[in-house]
PDB file of N, CA and C in Angstrom:
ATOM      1  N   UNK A   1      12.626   5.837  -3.886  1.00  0.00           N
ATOM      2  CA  UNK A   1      12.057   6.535  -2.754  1.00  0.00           C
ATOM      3  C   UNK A   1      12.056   5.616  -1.546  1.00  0.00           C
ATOM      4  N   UNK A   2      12.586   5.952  -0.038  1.00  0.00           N
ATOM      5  CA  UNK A   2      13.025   5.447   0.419  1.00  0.00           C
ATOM      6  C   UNK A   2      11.513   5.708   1.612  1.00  0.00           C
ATOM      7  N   UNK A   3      10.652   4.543   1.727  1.00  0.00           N
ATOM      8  CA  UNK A   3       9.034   5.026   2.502  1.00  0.00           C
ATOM      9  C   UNK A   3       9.747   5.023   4.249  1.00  0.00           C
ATOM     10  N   UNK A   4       8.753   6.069   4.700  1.00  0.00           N
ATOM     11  CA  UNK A   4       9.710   6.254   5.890  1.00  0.00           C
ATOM     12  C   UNK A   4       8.379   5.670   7.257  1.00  0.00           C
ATOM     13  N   UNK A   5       7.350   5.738   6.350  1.00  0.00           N
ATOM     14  CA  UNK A   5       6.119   5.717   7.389  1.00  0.00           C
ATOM     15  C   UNK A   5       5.697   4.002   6.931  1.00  0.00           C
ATOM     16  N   UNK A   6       5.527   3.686   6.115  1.00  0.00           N
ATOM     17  CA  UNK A   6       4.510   2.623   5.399  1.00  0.00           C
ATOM     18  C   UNK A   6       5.549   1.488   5.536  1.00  0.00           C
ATOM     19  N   UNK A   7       5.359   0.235   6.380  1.00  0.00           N
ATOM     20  CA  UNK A   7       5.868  -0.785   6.373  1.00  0.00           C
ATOM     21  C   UNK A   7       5.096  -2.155   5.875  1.00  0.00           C
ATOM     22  N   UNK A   8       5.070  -2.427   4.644  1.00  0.00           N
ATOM     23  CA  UNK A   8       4.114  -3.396   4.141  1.00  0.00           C
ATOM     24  C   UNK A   8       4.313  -5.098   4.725  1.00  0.00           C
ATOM     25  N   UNK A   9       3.228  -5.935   5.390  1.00  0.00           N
ATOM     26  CA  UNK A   9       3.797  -7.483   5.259  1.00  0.00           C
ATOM     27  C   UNK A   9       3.132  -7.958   3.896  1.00  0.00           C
ATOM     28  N   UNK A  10       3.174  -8.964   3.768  1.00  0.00           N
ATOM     29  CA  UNK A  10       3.235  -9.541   2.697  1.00  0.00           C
ATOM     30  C   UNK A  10       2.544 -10.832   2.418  1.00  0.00           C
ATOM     31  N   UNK A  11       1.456 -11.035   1.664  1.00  0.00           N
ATOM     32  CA  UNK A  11       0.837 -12.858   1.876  1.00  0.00           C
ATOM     33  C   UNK A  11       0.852 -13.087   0.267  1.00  0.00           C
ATOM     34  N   UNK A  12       0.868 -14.120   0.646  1.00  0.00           N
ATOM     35  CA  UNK A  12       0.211 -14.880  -1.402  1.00  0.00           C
ATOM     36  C   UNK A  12      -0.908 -15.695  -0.928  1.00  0.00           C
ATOM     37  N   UNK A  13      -1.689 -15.763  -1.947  1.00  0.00           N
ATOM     38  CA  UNK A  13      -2.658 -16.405  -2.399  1.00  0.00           C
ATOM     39  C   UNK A  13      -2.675 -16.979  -3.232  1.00  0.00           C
ATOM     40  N   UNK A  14      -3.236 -18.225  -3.240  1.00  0.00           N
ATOM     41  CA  UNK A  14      -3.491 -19.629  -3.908  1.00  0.00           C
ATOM     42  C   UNK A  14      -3.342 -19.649  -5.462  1.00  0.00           C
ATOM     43  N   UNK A  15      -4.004 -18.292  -6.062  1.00  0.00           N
ATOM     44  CA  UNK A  15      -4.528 -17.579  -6.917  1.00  0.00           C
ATOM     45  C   UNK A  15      -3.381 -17.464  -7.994  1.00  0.00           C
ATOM     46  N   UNK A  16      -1.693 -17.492  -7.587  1.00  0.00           N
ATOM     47  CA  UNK A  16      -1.240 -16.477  -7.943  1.00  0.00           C
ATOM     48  C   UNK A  16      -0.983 -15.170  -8.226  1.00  0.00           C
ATOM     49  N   UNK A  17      -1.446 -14.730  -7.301  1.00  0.00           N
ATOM     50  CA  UNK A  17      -1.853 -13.349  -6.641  1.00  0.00           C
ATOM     51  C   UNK A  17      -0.674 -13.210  -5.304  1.00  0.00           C
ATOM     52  N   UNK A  18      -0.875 -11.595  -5.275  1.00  0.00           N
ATOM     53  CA  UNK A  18      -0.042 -11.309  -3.632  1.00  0.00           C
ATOM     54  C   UNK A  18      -0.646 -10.101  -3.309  1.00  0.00           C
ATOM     55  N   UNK A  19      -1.014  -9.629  -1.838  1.00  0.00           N
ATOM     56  CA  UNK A  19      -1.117  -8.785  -1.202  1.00  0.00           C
ATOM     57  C   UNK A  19      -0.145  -7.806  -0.084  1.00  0.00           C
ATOM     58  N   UNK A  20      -0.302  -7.007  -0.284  1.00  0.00           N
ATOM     59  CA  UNK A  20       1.032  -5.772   0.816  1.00  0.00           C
ATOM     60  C   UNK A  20       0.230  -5.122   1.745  1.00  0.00           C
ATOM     61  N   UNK A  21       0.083  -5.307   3.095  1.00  0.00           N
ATOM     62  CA  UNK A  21      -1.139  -4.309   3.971  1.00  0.00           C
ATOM     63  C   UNK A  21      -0.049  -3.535   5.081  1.00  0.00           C
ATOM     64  N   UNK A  22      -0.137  -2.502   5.042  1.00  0.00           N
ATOM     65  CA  UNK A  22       0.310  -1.381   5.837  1.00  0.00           C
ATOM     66  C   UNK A  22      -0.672  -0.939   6.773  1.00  0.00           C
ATOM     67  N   UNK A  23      -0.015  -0.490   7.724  1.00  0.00           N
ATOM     68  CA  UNK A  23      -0.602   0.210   8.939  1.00  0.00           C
ATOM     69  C   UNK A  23       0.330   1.135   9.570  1.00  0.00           C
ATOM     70  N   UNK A  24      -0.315   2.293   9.386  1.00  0.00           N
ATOM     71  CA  UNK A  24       0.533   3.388   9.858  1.00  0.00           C
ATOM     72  C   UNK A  24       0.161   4.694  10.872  1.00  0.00           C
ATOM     73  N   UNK A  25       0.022   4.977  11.672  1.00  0.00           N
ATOM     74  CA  UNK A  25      -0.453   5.760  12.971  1.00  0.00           C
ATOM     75  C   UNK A  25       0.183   6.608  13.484  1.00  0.00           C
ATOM     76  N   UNK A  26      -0.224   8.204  12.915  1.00  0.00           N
ATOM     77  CA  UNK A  26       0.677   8.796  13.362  1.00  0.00           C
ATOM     78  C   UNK A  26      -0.113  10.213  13.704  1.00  0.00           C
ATOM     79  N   UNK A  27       0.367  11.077  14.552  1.00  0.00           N
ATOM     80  CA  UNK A  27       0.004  12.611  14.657  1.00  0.00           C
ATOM     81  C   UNK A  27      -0.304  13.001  13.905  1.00  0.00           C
ATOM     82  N   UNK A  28      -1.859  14.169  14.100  1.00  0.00           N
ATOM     83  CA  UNK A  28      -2.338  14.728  13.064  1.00  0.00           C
ATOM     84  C   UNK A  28      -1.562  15.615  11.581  1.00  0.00           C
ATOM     85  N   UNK A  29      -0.304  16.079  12.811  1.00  0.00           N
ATOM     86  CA  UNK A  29       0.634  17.146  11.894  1.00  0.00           C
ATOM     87  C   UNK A  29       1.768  15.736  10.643  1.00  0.00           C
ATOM     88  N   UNK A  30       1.192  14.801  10.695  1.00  0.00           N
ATOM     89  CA  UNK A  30       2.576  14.045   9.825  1.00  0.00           C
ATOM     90  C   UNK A  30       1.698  13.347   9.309  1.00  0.00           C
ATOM     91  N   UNK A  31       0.144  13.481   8.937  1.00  0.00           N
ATOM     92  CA  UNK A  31      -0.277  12.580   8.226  1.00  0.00           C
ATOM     93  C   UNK A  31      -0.323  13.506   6.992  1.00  0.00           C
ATOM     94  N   UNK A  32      -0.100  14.316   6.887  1.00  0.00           N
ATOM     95  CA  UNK A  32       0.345  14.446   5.160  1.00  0.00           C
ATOM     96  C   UNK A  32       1.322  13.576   4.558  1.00  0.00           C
ATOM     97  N   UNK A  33       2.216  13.777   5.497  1.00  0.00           N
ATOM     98  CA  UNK A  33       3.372  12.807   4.852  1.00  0.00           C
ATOM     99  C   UNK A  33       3.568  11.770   4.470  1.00  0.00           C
ATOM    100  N   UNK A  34       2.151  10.972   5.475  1.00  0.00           N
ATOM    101  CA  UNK A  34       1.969   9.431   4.987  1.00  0.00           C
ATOM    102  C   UNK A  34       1.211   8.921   3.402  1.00  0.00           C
ATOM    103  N   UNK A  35       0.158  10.112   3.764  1.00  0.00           N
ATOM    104  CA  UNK A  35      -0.646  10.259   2.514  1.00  0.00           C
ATOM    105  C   UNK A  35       0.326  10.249   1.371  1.00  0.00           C
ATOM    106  N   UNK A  36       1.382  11.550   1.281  1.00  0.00           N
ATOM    107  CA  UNK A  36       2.300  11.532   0.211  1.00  0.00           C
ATOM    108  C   UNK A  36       2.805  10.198   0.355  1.00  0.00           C
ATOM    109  N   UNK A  37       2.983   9.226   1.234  1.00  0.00           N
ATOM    110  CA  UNK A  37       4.008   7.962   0.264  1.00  0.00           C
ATOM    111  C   UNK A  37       2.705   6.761  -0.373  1.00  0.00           C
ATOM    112  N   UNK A  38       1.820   7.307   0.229  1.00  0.00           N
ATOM    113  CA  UNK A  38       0.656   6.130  -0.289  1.00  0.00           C
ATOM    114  C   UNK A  38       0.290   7.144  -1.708  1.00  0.00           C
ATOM    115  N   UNK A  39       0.234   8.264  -2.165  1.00  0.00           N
ATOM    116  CA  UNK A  39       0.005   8.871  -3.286  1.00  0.00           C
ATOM    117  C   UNK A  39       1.791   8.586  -4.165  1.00  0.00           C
ATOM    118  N   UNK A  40       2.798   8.452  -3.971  1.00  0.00           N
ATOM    119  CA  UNK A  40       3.810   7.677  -4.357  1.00  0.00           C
ATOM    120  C   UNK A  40       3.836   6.061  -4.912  1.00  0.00           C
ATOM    121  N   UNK A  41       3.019   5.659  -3.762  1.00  0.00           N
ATOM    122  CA  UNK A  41       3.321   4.243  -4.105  1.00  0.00           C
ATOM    123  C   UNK A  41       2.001   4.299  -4.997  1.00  0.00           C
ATOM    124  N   UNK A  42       0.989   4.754  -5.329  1.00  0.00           N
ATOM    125  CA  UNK A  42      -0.029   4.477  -6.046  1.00  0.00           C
ATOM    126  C   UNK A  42       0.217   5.639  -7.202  1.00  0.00           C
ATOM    127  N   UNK A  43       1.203   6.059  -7.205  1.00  0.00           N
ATOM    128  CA  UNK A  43       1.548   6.789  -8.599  1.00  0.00           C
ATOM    129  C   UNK A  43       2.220   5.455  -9.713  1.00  0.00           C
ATOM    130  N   UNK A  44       3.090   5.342  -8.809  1.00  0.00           N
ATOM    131  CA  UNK A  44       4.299   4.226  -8.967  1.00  0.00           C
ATOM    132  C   UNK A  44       3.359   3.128  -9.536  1.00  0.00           C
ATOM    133  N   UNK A  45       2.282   2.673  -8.731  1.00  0.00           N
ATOM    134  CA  UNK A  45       1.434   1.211  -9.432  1.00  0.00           C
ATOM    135  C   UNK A  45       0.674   1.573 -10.697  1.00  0.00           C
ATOM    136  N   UNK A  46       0.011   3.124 -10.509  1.00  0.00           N
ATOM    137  CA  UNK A  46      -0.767   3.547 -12.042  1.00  0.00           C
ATOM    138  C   UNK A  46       0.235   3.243 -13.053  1.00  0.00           C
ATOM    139  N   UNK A  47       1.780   3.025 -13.076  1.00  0.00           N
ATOM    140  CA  UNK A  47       2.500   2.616 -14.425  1.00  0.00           C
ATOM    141  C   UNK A  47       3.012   1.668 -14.639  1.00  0.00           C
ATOM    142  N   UNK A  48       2.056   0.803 -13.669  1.00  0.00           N
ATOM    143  CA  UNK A  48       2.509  -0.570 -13.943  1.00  0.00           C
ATOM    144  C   UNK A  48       1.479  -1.151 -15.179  1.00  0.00           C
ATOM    145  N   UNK A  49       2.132  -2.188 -16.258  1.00  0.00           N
ATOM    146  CA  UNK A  49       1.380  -2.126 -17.120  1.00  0.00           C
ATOM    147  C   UNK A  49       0.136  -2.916 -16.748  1.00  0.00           C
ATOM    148  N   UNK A  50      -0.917  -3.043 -17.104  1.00  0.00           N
ATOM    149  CA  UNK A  50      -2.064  -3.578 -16.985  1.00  0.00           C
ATOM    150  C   UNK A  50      -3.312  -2.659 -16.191  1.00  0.00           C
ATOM    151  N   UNK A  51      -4.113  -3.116 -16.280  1.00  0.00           N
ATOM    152  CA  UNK A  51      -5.621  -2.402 -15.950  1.00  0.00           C
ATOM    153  C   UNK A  51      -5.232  -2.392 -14.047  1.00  0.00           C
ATOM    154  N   UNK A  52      -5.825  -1.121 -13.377  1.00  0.00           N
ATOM    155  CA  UNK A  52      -6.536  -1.343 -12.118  1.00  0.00           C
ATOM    156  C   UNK A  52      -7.575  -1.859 -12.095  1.00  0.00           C
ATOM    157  N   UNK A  53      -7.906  -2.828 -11.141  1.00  0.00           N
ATOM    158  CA  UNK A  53      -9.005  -3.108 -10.888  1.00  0.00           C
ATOM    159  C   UNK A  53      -8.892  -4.823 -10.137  1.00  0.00           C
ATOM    160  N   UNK A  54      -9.966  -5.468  -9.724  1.00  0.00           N
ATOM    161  CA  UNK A  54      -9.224  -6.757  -8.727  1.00  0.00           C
ATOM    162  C   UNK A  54      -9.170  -7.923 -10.108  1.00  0.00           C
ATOM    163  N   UNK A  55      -8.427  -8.494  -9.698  1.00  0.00           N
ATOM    164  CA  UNK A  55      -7.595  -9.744 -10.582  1.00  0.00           C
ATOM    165  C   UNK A  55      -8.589 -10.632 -11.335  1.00  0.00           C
ATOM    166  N   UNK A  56      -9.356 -10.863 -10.174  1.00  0.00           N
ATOM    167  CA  UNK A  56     -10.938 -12.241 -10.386  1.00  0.00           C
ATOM    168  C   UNK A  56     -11.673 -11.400 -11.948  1.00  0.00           C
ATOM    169  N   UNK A  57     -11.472  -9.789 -11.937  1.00  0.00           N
ATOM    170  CA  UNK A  57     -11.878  -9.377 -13.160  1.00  0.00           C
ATOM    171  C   UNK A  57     -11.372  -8.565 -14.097  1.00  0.00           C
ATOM    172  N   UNK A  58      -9.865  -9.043 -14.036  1.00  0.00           N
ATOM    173  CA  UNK A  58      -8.656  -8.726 -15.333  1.00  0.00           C
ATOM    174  C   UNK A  58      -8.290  -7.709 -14.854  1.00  0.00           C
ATOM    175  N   UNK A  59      -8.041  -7.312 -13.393  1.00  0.00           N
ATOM    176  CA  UNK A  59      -6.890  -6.355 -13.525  1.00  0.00           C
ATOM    177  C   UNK A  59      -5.616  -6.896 -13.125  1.00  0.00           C
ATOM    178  N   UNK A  60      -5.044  -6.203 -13.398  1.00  0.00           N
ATOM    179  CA  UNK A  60      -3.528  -6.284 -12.476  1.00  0.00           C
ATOM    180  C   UNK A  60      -2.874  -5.767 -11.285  1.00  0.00           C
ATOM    181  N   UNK A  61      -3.762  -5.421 -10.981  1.00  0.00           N
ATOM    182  CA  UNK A  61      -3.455  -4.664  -9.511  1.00  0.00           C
ATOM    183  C   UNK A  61      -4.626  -3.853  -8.678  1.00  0.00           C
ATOM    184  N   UNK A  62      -4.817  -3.844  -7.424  1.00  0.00           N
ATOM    185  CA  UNK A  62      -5.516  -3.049  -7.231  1.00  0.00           C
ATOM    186  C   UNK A  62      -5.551  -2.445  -5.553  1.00  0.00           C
ATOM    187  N   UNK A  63      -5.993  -1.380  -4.838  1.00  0.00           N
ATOM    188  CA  UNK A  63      -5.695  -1.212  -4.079  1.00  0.00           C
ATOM    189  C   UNK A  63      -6.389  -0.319  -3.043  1.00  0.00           C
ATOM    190  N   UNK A  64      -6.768  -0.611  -1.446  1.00  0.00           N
ATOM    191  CA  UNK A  64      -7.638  -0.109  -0.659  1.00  0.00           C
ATOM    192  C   UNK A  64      -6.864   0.817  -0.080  1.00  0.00           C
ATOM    193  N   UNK A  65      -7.469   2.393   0.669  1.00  0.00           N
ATOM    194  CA  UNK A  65      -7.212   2.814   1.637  1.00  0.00           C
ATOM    195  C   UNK A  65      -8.367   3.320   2.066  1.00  0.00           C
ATOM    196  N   UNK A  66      -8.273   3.020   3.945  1.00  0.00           N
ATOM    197  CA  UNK A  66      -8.768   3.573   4.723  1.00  0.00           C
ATOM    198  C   UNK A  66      -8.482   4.455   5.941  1.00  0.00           C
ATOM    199  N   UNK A  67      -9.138   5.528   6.064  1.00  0.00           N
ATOM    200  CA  UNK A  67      -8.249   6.309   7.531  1.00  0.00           C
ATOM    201  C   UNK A  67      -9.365   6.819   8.372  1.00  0.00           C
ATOM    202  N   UNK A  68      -8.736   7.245   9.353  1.00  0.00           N
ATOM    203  CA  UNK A  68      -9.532   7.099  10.415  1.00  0.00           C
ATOM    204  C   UNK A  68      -8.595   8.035  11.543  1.00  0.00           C
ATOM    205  N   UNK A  69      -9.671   8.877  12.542  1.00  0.00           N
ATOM    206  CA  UNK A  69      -8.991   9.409  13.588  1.00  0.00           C
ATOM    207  C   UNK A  69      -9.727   8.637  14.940  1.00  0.00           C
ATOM    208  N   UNK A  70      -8.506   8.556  15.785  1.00  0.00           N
ATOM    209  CA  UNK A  70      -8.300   7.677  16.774  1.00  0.00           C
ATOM    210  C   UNK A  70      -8.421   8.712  17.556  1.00  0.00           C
ATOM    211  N   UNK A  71      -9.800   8.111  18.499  1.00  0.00           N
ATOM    212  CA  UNK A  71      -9.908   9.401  19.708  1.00  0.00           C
ATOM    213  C   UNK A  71      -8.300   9.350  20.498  1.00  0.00           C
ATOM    214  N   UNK A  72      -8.439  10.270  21.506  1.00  0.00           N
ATOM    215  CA  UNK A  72      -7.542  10.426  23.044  1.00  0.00           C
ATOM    216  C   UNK A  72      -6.022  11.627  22.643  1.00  0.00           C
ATOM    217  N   UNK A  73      -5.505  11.873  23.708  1.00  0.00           N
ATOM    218  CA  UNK A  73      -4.715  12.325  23.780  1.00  0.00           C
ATOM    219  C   UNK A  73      -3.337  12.304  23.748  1.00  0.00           C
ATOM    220  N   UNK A  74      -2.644  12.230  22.741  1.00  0.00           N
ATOM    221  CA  UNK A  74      -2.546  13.341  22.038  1.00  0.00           C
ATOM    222  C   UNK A  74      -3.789  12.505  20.852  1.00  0.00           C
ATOM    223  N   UNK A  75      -4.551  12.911  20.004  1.00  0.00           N
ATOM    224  CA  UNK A  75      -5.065  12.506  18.425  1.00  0.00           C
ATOM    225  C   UNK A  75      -3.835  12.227  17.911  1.00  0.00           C
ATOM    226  N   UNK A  76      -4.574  10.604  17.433  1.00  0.00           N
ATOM    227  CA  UNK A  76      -3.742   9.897  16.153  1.00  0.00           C
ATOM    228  C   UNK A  76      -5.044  10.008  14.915  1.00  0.00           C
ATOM    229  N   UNK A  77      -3.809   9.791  13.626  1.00  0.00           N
ATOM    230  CA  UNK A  77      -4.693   9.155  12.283  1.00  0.00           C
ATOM    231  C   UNK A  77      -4.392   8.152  12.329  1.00  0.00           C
ATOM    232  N   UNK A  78      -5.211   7.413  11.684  1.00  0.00           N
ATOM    233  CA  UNK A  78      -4.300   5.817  11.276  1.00  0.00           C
ATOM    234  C   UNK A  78      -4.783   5.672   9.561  1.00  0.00           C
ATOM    235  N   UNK A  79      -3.736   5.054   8.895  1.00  0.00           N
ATOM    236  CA  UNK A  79      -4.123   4.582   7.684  1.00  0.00           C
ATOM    237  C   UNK A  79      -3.863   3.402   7.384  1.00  0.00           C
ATOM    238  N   UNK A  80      -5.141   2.702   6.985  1.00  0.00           N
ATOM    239  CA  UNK A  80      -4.427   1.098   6.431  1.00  0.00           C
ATOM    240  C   UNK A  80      -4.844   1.045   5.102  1.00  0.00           C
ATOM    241  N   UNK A  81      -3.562   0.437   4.330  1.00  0.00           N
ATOM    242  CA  UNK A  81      -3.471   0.413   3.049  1.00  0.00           C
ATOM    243  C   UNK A  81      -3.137  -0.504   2.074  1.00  0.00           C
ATOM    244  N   UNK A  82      -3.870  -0.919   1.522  1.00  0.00           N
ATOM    245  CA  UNK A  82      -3.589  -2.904   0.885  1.00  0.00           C
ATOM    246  C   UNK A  82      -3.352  -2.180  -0.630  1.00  0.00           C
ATOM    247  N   UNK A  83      -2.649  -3.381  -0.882  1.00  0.00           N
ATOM    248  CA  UNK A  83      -2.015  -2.975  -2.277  1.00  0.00           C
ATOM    249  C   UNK A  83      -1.754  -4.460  -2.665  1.00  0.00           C
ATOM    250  N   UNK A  84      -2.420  -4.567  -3.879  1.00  0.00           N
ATOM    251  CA  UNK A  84      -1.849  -6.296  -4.384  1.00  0.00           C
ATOM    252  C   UNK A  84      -2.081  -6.701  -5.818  1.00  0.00           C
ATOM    253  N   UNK A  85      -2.005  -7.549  -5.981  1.00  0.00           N
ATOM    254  CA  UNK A  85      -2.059  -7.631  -8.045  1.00  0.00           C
ATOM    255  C   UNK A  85      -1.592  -9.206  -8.102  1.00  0.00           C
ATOM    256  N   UNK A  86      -1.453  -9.246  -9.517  1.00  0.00           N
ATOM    257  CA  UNK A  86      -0.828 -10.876 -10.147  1.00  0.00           C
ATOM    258  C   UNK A  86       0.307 -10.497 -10.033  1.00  0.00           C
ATOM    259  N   UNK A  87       1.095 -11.932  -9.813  1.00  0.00           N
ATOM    260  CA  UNK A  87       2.505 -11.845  -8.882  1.00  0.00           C
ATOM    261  C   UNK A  87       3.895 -11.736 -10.022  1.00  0.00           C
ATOM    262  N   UNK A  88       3.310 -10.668 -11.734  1.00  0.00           N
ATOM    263  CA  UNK A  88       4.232  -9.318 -12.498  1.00  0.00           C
ATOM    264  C   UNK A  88       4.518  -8.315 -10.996  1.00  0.00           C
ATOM    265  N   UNK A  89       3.239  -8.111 -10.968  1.00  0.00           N
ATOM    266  CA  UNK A  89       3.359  -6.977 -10.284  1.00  0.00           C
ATOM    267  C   UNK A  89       3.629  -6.895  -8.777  1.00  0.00           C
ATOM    268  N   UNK A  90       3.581  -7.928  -7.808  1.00  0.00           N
ATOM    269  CA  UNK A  90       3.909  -8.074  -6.563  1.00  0.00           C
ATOM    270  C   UNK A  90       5.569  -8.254  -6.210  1.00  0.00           C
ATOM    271  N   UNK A  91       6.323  -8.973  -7.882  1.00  0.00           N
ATOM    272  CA  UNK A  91       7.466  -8.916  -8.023  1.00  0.00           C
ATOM    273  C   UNK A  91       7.956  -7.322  -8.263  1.00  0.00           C
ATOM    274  N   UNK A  92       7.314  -6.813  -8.744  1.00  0.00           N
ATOM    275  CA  UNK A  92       7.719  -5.263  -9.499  1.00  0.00           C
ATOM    276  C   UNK A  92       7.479  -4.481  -8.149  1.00  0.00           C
ATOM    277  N   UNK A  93       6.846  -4.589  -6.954  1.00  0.00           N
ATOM    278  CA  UNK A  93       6.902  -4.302  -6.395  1.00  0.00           C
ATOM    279  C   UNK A  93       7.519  -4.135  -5.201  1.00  0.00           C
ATOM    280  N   UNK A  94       8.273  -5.892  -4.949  1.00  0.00           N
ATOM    281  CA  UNK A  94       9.220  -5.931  -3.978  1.00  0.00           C
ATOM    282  C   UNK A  94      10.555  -5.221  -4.816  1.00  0.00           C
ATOM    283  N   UNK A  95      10.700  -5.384  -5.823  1.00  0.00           N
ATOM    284  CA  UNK A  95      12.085  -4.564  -6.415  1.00  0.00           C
ATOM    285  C   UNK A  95      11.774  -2.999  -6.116  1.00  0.00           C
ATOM    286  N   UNK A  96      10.585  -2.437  -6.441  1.00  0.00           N
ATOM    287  CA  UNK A  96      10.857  -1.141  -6.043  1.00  0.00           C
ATOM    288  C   UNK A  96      10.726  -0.621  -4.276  1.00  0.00           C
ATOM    289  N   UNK A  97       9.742  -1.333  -4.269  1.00  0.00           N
ATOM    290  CA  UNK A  97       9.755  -0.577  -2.031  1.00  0.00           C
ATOM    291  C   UNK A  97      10.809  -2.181  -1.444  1.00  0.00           C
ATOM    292  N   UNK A  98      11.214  -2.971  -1.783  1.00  0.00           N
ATOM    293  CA  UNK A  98      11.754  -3.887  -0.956  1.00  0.00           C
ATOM    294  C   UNK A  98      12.089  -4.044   0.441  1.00  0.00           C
ATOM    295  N   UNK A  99      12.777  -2.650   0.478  1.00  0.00           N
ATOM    296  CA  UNK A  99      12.793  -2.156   1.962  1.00  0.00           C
ATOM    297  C   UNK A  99      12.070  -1.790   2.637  1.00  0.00           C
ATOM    298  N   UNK A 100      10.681  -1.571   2.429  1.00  0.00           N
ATOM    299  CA  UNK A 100       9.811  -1.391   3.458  1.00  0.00           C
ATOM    300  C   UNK A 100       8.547  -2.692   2.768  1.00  0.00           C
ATOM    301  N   UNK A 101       9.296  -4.117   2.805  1.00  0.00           N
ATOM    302  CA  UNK A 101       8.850  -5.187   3.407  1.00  0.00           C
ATOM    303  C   UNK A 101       9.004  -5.546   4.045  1.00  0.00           C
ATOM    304  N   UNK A 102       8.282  -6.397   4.888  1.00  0.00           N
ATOM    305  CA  UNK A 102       8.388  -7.140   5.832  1.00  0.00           C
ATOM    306  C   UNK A 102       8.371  -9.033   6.039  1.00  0.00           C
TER     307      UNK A 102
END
């Protein structure tokens, strides 16, 4: 699946850990669409093997979203969306969205 909205950067931590944070802002009429690739990419992580939940307490992955409408004219949504795990899964992850790293 080729994400058309969600452009992730990318950090590591000390931890052996990695994080992916997106930010995406768009017209009321196309935030379904964003939603669908963040319900994609968090389909995609539910089969990654290991527990959700944050690392410090045995998971393997885990992941925030928040949204929000942006007063003025025309109305925006915005969604920001972190996604990160032990670095199985930060690898499993640049192989599948690669292209919408940064």
């Amino acid at each position: 699946m080729t994400l058309d909205y969600l452009v992730f950067d990318y950090s590591e931590g000390d931890d052996d850990t990695g994080l992916f944070d997106a930010l995406a802002t768009v017209a009321p009429e196309r935030a379904a669409a964003v939603q669908a690739e963040i319900d994609a990419v968090l389909d995609w992580a539910a089969r990654f093997p290991g527990p959700r939940g944050p690392v410090e307490e045995g998971g393997a992955w885990d992941a925030d979203l928040q949204a929000s409408e942006e007063p003025g004219q025309p109305p925006r949504r915005s969604f920001t969306f972190s996604i990160g795990g032990v670095s199985a899964f930060c690898e499993a992850f640049r192989e599948r969205f690669g292209d919408a790293v940064v």
